[in-house]
C-alpha atoms as a PDB file:
ATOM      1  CA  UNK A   1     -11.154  -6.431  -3.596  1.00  0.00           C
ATOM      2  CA  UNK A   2     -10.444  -7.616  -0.259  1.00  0.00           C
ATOM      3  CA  UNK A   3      -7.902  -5.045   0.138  1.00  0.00           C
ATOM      4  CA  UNK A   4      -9.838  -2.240  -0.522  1.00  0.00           C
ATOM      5  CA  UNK A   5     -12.882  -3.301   1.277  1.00  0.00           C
ATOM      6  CA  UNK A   6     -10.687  -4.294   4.893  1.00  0.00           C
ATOM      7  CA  UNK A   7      -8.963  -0.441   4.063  1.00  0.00           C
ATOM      8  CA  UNK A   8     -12.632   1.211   4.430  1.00  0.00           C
ATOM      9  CA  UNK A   9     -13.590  -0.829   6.747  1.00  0.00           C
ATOM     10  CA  UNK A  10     -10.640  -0.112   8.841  1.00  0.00           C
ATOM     11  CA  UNK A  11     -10.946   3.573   8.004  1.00  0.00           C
ATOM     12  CA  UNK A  12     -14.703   3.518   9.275  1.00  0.00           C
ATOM     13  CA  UNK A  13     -13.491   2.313  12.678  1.00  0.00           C
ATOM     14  CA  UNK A  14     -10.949   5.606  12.862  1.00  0.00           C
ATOM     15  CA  UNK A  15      -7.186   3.802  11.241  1.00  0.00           C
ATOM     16  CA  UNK A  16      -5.769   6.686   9.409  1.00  0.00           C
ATOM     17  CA  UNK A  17      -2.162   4.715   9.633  1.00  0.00           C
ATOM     18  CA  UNK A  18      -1.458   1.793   7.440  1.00  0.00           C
ATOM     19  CA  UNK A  19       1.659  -0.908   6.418  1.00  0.00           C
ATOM     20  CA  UNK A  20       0.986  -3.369   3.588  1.00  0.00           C
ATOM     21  CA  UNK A  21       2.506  -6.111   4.059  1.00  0.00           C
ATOM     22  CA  UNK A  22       3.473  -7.958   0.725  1.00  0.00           C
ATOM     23  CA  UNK A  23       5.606 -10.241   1.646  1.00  0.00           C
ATOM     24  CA  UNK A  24       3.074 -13.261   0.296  1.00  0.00           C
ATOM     25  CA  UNK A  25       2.356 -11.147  -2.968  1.00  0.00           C
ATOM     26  CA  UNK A  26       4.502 -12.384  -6.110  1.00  0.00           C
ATOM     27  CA  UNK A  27       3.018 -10.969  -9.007  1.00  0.00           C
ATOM     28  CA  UNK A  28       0.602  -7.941  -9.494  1.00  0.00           C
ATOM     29  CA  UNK A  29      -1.179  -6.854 -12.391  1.00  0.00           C
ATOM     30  CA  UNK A  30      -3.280  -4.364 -13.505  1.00  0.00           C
ATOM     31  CA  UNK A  31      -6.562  -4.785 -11.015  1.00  0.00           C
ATOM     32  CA  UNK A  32      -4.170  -5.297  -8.387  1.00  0.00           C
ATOM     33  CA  UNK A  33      -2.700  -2.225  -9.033  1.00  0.00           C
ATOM     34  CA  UNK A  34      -5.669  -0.080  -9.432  1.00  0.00           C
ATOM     35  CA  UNK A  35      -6.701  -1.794  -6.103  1.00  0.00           C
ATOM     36  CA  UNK A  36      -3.378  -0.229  -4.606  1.00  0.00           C
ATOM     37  CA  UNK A  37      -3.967   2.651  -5.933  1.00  0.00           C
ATOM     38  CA  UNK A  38      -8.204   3.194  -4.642  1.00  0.00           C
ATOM     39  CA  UNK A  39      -7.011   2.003  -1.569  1.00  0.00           C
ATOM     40  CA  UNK A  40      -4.221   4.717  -0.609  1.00  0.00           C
ATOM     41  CA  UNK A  41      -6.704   7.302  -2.389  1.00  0.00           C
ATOM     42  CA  UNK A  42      -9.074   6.438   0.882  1.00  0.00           C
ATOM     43  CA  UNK A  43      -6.471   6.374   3.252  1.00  0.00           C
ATOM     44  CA  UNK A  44      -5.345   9.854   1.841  1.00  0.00           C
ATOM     45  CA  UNK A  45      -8.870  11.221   1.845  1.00  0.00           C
ATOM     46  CA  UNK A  46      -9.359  11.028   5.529  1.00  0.00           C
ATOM     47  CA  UNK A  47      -5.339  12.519   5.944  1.00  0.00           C
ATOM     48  CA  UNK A  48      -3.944   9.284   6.366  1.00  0.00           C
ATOM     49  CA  UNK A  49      -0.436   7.677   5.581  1.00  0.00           C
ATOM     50  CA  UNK A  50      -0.688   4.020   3.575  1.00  0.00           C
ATOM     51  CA  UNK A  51       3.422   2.521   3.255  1.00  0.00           C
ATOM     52  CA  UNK A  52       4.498  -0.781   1.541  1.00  0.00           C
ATOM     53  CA  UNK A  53       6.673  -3.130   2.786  1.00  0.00           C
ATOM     54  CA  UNK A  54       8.401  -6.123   2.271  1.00  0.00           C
ATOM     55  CA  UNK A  55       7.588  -6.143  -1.588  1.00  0.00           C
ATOM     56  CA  UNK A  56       9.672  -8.740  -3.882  1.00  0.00           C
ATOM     57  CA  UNK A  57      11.331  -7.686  -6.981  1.00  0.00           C
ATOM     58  CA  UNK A  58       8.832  -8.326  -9.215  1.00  0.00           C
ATOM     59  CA  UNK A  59       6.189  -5.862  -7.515  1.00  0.00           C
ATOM     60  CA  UNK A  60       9.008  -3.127  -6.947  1.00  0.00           C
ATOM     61  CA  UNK A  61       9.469  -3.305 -10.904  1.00  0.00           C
ATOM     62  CA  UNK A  62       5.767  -3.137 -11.388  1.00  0.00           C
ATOM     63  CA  UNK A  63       5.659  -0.184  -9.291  1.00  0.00           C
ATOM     64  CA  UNK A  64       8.937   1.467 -11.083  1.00  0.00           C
ATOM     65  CA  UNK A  65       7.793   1.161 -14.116  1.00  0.00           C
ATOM     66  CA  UNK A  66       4.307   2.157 -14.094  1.00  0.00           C
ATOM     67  CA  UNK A  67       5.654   4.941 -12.041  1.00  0.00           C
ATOM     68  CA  UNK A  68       4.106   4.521  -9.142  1.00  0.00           C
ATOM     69  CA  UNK A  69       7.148   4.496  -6.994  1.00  0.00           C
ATOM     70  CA  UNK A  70       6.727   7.886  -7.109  1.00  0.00           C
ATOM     71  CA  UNK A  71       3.307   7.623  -5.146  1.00  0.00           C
ATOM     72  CA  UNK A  72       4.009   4.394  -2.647  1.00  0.00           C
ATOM     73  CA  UNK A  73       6.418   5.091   0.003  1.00  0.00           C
ATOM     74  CA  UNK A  74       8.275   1.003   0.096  1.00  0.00           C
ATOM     75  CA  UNK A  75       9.807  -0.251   2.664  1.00  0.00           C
ATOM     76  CA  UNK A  76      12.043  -3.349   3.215  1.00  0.00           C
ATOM     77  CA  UNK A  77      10.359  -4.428   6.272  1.00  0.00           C
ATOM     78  CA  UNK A  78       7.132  -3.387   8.389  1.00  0.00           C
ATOM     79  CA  UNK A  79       9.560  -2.217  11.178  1.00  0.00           C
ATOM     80  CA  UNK A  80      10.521   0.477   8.834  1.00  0.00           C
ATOM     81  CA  UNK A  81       7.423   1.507   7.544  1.00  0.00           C
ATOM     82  CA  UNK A  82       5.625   2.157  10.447  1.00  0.00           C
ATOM     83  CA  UNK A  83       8.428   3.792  12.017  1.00  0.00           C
ATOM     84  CA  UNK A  84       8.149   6.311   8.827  1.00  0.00           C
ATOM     85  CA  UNK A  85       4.591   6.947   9.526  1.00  0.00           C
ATOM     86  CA  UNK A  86       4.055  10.452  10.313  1.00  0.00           C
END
């Protein structure tokens, strides 16, 4: 939960804009997910923007599949992402 707790903590200090880097992650399951998922919930409750980049295959499955593509704005690098942030 280390995620989540850096988001609010981030949040608290005023961040409303925010690229995940997942370069390092290689699998994700199902807490990981829901950790995703609470995290851009906060981001989105104070009006922010939370992007992914850099995720491997694997995670971009994971995402496709479970449909959360469709939620998760992914990016192939953080260059991109942030320049996408509104």
């Amino acid at each position: 939960m280390v995620l989540n707790d850096e988001v609010h903590k981030m949040i608290s200090g005023g961040s409303k804009k925010f690229v995940l880097n997942m370069e390092a992650v290689e699998h994700i399951n199902s807490s990981g997910l829901g950790i995703l998922i609470a995290s851009l919930n906060a981001v989105r409750q104070v009006g922010g923007s939370l992007m992914i980049a850099n995720a491997r295959p694997k995670v971009l499955e994971l995402l496709k599949i479970t449909k959360l593509n469709q939620i998760f704005e992914s990016f192939g690098s953080v260059d991109e992402a942030v320049k996408s942030l509104p």
